[in-house]
PDB file of N, CA and C in Angstrom:
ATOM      1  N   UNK A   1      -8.768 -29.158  -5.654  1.00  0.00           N
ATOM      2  CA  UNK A   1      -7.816 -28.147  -5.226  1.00  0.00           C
ATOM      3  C   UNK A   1      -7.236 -28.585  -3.881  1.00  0.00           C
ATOM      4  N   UNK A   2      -6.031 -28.335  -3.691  1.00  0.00           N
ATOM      5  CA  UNK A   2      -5.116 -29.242  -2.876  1.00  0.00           C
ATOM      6  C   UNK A   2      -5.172 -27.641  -1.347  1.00  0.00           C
ATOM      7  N   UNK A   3      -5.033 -28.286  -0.066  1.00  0.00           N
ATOM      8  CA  UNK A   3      -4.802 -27.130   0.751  1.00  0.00           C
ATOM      9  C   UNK A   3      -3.213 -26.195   0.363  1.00  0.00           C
ATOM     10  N   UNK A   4      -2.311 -26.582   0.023  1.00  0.00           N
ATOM     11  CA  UNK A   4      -1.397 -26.070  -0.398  1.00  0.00           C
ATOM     12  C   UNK A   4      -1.477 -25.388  -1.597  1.00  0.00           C
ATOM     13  N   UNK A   5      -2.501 -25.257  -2.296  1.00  0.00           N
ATOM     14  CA  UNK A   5      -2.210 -24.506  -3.314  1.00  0.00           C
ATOM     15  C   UNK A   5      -2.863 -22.880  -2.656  1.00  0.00           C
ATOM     16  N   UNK A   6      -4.343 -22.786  -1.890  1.00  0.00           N
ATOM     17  CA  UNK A   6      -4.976 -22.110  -1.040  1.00  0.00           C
ATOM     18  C   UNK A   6      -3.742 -21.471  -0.265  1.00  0.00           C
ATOM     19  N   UNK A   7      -2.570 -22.527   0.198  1.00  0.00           N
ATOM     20  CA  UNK A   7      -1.925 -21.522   1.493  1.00  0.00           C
ATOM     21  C   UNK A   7      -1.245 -20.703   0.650  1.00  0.00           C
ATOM     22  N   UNK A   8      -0.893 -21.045  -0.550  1.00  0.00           N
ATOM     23  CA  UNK A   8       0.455 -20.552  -1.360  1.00  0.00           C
ATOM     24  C   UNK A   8      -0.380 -19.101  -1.793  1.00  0.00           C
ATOM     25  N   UNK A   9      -0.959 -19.077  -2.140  1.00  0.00           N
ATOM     26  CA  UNK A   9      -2.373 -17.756  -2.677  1.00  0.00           C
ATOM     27  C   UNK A   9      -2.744 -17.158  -1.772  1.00  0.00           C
ATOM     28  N   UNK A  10      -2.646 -17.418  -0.847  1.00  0.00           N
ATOM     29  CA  UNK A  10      -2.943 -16.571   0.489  1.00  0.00           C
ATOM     30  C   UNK A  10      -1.687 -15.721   0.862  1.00  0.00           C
ATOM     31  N   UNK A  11      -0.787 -16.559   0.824  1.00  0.00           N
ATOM     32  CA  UNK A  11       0.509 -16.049   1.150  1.00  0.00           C
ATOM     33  C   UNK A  11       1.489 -14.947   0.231  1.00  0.00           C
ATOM     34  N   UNK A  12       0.686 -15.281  -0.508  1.00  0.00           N
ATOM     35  CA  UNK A  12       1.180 -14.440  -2.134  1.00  0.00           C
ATOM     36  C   UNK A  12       0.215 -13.468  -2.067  1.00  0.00           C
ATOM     37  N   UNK A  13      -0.874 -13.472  -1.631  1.00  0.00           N
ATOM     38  CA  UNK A  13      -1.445 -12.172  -1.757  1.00  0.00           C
ATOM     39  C   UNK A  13      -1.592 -11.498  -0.557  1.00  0.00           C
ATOM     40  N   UNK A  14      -0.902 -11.912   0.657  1.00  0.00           N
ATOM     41  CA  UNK A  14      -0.588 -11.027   1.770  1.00  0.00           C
ATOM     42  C   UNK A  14       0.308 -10.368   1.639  1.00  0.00           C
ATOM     43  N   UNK A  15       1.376 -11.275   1.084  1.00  0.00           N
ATOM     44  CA  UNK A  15       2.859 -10.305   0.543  1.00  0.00           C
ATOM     45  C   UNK A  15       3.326  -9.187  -0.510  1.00  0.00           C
ATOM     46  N   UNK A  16       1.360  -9.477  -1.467  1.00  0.00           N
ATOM     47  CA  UNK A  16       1.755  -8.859  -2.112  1.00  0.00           C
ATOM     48  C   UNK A  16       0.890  -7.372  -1.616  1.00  0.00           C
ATOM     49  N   UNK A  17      -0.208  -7.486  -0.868  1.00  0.00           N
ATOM     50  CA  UNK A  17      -1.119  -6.299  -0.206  1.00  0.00           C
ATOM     51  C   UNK A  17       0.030  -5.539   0.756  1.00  0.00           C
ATOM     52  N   UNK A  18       0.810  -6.526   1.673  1.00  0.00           N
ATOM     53  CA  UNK A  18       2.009  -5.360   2.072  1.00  0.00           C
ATOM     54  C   UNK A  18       2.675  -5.060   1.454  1.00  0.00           C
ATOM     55  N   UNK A  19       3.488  -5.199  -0.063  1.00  0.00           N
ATOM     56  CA  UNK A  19       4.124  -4.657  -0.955  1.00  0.00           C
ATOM     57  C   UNK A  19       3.620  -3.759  -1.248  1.00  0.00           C
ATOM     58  N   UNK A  20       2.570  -3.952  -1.716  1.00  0.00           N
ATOM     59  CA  UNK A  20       1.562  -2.268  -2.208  1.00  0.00           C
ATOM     60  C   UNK A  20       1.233  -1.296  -1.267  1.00  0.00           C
ATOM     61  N   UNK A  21       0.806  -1.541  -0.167  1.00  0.00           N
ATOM     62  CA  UNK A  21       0.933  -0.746   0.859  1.00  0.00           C
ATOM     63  C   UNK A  21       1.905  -0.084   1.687  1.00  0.00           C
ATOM     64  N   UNK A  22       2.939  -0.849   1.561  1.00  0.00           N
ATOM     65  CA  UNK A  22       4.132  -0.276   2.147  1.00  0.00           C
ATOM     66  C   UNK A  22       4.361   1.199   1.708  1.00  0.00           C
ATOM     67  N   UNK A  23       4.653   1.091   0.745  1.00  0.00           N
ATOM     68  CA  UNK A  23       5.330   2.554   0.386  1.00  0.00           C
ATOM     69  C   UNK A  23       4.411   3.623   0.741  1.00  0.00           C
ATOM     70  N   UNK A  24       2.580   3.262   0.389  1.00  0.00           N
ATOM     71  CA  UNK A  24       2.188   4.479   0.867  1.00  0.00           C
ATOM     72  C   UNK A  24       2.010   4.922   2.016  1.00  0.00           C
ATOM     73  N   UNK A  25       2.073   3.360   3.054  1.00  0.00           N
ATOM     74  CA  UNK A  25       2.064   3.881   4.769  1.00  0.00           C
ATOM     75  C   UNK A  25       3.410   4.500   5.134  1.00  0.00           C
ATOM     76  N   UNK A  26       4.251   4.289   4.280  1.00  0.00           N
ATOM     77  CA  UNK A  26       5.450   5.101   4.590  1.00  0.00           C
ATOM     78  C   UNK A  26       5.632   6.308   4.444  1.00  0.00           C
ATOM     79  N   UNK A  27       4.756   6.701   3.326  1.00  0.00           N
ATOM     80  CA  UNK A  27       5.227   8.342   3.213  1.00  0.00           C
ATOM     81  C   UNK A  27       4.184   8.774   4.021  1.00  0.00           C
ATOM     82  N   UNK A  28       2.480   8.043   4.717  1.00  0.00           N
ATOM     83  CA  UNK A  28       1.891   8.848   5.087  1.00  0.00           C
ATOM     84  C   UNK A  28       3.015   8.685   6.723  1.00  0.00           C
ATOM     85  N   UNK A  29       3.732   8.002   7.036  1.00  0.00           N
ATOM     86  CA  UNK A  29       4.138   8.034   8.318  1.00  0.00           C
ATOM     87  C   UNK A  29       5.013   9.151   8.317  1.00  0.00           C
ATOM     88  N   UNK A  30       6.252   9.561   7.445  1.00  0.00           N
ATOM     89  CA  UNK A  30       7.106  10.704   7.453  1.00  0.00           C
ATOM     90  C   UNK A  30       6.447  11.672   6.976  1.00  0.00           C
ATOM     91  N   UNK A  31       5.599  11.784   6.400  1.00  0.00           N
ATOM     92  CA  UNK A  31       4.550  13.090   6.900  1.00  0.00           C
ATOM     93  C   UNK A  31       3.954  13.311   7.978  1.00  0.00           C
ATOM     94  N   UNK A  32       3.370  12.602   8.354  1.00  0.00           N
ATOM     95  CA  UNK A  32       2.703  12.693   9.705  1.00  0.00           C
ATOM     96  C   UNK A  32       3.732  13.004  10.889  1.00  0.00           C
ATOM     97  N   UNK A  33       4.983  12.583  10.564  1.00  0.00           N
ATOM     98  CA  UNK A  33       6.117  12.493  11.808  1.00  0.00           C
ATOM     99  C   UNK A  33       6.547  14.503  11.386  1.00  0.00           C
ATOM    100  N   UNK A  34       6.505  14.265  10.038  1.00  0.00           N
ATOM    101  CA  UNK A  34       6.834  16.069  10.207  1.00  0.00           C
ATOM    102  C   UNK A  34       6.419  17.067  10.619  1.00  0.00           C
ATOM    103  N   UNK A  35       4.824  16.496  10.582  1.00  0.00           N
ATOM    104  CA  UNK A  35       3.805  17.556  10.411  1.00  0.00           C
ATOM    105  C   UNK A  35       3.604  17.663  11.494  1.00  0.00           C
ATOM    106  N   UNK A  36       3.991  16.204  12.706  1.00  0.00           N
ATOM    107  CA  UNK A  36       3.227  16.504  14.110  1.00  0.00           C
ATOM    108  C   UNK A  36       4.913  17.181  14.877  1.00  0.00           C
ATOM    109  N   UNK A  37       6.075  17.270  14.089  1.00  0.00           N
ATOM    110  CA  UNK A  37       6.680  17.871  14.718  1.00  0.00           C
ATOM    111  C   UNK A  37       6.669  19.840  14.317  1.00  0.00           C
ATOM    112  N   UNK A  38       6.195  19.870  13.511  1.00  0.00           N
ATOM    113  CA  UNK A  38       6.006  21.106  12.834  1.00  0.00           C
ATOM    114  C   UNK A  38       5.079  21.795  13.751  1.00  0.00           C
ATOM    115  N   UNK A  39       3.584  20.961  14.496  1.00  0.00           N
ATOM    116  CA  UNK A  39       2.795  21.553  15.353  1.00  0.00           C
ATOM    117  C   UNK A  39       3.605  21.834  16.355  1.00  0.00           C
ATOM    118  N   UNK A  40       4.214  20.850  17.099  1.00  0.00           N
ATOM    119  CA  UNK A  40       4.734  20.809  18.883  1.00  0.00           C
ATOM    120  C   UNK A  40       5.815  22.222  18.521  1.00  0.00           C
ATOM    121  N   UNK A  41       6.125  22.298  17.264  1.00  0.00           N
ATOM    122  CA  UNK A  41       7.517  23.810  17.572  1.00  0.00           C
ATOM    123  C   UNK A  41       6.497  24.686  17.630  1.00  0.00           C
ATOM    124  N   UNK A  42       5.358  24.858  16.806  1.00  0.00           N
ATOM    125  CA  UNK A  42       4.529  26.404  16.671  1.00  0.00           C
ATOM    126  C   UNK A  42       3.437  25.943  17.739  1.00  0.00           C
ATOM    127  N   UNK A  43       3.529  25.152  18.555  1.00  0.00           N
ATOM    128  CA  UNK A  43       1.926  24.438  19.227  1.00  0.00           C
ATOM    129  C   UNK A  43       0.664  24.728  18.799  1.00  0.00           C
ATOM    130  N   UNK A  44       0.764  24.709  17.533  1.00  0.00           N
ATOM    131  CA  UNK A  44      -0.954  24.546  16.720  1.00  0.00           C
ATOM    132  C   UNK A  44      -0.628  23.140  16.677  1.00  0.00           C
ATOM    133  N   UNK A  45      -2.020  22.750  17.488  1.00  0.00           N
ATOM    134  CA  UNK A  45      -2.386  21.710  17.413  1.00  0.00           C
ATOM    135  C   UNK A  45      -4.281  21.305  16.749  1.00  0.00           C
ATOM    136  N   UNK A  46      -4.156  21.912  15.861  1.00  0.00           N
ATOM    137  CA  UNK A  46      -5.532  21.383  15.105  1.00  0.00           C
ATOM    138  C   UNK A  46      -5.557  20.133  14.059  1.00  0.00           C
ATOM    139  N   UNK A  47      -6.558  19.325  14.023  1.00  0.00           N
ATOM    140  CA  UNK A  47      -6.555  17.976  13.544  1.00  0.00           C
ATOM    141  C   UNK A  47      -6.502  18.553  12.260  1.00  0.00           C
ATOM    142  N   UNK A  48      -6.886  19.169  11.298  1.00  0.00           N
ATOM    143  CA  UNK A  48      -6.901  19.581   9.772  1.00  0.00           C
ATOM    144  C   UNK A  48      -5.474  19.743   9.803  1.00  0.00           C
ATOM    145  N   UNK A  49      -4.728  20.552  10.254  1.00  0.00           N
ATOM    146  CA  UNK A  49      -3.494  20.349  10.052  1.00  0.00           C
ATOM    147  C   UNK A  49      -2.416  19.498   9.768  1.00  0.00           C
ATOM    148  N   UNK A  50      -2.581  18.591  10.404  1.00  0.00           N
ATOM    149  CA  UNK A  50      -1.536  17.050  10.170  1.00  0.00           C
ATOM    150  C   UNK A  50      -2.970  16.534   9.202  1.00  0.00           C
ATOM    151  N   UNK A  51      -3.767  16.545   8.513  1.00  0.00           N
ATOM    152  CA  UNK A  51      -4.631  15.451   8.225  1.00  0.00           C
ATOM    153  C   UNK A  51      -4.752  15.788   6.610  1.00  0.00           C
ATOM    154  N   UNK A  52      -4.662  16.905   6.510  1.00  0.00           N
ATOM    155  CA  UNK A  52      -4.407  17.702   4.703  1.00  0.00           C
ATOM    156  C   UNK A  52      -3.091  17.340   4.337  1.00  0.00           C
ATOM    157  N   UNK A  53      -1.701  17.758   5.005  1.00  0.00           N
ATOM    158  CA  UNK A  53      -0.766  17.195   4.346  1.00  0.00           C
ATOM    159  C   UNK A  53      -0.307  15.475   3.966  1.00  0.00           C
ATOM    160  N   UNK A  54      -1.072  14.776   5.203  1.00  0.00           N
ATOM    161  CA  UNK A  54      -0.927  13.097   4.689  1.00  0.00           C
ATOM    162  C   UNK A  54      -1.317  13.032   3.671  1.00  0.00           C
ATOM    163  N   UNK A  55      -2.441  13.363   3.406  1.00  0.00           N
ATOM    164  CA  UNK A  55      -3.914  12.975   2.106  1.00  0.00           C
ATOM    165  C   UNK A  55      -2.835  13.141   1.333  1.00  0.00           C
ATOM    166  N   UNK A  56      -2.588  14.684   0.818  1.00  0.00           N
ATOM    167  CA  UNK A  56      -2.153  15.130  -0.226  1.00  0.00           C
ATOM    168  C   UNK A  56      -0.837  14.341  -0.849  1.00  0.00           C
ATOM    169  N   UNK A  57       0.204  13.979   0.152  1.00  0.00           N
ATOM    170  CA  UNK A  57       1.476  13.371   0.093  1.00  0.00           C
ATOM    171  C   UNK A  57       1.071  12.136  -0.214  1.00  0.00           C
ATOM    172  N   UNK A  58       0.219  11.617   0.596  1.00  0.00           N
ATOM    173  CA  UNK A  58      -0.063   9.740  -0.034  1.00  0.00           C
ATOM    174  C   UNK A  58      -0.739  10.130  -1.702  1.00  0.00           C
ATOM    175  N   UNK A  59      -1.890  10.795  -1.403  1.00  0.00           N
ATOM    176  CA  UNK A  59      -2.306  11.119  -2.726  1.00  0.00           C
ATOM    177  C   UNK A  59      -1.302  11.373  -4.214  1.00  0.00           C
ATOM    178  N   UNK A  60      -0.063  11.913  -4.024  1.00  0.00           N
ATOM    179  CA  UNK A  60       0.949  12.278  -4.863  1.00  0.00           C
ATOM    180  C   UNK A  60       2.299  11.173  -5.060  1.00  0.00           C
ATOM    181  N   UNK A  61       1.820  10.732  -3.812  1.00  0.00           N
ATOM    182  CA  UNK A  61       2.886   9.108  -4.155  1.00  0.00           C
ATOM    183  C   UNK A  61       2.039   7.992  -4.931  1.00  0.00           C
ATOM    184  N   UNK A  62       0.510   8.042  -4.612  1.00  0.00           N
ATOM    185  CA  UNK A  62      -0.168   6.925  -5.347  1.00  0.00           C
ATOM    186  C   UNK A  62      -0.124   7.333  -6.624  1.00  0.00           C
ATOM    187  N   UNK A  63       0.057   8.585  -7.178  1.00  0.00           N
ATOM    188  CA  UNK A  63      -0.277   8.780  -8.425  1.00  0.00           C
ATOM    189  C   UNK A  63       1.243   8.699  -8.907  1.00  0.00           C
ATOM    190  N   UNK A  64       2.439   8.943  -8.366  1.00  0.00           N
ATOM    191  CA  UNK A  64       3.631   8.487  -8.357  1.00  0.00           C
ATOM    192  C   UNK A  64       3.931   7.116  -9.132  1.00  0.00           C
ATOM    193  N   UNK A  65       3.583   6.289  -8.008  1.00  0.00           N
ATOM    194  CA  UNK A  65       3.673   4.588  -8.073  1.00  0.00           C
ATOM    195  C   UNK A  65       2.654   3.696  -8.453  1.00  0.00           C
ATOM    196  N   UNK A  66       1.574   4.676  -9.421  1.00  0.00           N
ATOM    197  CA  UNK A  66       0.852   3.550  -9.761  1.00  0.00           C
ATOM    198  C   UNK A  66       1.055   2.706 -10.933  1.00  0.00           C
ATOM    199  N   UNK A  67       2.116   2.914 -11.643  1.00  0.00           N
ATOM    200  CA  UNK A  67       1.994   1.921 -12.844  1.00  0.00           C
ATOM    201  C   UNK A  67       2.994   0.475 -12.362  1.00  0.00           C
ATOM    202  N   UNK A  68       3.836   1.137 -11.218  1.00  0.00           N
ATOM    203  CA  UNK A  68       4.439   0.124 -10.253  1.00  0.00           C
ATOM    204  C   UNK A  68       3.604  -0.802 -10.237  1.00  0.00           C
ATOM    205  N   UNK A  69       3.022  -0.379  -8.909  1.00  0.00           N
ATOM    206  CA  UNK A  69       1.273  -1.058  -8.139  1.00  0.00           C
ATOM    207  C   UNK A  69       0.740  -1.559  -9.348  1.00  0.00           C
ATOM    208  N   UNK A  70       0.461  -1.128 -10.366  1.00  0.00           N
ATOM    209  CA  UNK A  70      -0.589  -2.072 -11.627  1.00  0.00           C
ATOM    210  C   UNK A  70      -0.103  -3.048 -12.276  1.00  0.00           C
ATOM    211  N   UNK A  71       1.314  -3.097 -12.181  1.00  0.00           N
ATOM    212  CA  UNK A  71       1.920  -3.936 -12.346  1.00  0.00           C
ATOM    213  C   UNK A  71       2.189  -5.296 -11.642  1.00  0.00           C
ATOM    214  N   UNK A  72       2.528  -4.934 -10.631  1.00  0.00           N
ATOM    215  CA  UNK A  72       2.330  -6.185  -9.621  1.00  0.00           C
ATOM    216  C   UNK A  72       1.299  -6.567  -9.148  1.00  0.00           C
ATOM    217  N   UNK A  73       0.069  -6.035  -9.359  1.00  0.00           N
ATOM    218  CA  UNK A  73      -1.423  -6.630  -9.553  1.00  0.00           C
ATOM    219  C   UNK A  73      -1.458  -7.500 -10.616  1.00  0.00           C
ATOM    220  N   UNK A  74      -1.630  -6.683 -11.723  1.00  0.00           N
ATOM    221  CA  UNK A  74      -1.932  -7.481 -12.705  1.00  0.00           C
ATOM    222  C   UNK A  74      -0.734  -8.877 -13.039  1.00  0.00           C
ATOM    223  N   UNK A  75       0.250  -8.777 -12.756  1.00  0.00           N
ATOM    224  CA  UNK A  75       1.256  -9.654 -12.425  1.00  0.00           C
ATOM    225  C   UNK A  75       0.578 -11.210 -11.781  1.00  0.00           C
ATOM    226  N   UNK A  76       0.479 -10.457 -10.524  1.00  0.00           N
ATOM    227  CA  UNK A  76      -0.146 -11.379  -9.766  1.00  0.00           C
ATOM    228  C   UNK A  76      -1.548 -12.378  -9.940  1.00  0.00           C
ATOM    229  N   UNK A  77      -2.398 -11.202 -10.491  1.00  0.00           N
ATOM    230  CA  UNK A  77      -3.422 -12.062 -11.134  1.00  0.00           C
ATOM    231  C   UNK A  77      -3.409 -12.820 -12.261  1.00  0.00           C
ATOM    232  N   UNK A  78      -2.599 -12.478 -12.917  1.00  0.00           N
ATOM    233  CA  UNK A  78      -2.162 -13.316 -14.253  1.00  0.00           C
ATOM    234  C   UNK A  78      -1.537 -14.487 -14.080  1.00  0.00           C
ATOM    235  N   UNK A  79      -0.742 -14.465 -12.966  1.00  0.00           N
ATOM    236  CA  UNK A  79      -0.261 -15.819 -12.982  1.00  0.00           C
ATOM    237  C   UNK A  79      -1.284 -16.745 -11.658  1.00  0.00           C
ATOM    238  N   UNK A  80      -2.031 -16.106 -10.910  1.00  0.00           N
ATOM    239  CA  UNK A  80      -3.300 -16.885 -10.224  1.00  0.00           C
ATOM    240  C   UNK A  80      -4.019 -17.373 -11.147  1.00  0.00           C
ATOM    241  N   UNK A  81      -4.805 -16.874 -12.145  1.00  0.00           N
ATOM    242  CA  UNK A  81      -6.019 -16.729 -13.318  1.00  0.00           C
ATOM    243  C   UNK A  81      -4.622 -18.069 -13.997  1.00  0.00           C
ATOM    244  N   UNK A  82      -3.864 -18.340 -14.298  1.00  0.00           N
ATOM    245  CA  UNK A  82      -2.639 -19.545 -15.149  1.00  0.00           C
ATOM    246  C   UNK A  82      -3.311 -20.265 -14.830  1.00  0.00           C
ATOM    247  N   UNK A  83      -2.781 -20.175 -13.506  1.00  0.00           N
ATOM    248  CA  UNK A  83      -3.122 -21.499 -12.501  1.00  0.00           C
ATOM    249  C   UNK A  83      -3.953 -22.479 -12.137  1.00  0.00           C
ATOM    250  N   UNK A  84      -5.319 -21.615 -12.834  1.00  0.00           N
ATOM    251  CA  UNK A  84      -6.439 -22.572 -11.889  1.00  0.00           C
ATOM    252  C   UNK A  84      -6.748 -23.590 -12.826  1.00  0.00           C
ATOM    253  N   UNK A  85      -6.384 -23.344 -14.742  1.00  0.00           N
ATOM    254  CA  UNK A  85      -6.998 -24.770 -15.323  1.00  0.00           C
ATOM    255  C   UNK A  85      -6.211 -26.036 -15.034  1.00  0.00           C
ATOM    256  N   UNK A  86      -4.916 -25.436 -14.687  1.00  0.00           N
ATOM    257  CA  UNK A  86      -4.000 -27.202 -14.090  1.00  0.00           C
ATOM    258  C   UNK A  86      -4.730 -27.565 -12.984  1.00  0.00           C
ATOM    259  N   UNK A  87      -5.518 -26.989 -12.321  1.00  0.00           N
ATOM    260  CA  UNK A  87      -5.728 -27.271 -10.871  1.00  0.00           C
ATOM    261  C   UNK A  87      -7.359 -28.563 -10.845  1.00  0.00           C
ATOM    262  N   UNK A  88      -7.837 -27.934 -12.297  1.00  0.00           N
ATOM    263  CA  UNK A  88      -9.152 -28.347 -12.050  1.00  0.00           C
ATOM    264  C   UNK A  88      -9.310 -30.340 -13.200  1.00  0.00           C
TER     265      UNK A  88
END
């Protein structure tokens, strides 16, 4: 196994862990940006408050985007798992 094949797999699966992650750090961020502006107008500031609506919102986007996400997993591993009998 050549170092270039290692960097290429590394690099492919960093790009692809921020692909998958992206979207859900995104919605937990515009929740969190609402929710902590929603406290500062009423000044309740209790941690359960901003911390139930992220869950729930990431929770409802993962179940959203998961056949997305299973897709570009299994994508990805399918063509890693190709790869390795040319390699050997």
């Amino acid at each position: 196994m050549e170092l270039s094949h290692v960097i290429d797999w590394s690099r492919e699966g960093i790009r692809l862990a921020l692909l998958l992650g992206g979207p859900l750090l995104a919605v937990a961020l515009v929740v969190g940006l609402l929710v902590g502006i929603g406290q500062t107008l009423t000044q309740l500031h209790e941690p359960v408050v901003g911390l139930v609506p992220r869950l729930v919102a990431v929770l409802l986007a993962f179940l959203l985007i998961l056949p997305w996400l299973l897709g570009h997993w299994v994508q990805f591993e399918t063509s890693l798992l190709e790869s390795i009998p040319s390699l050997l």
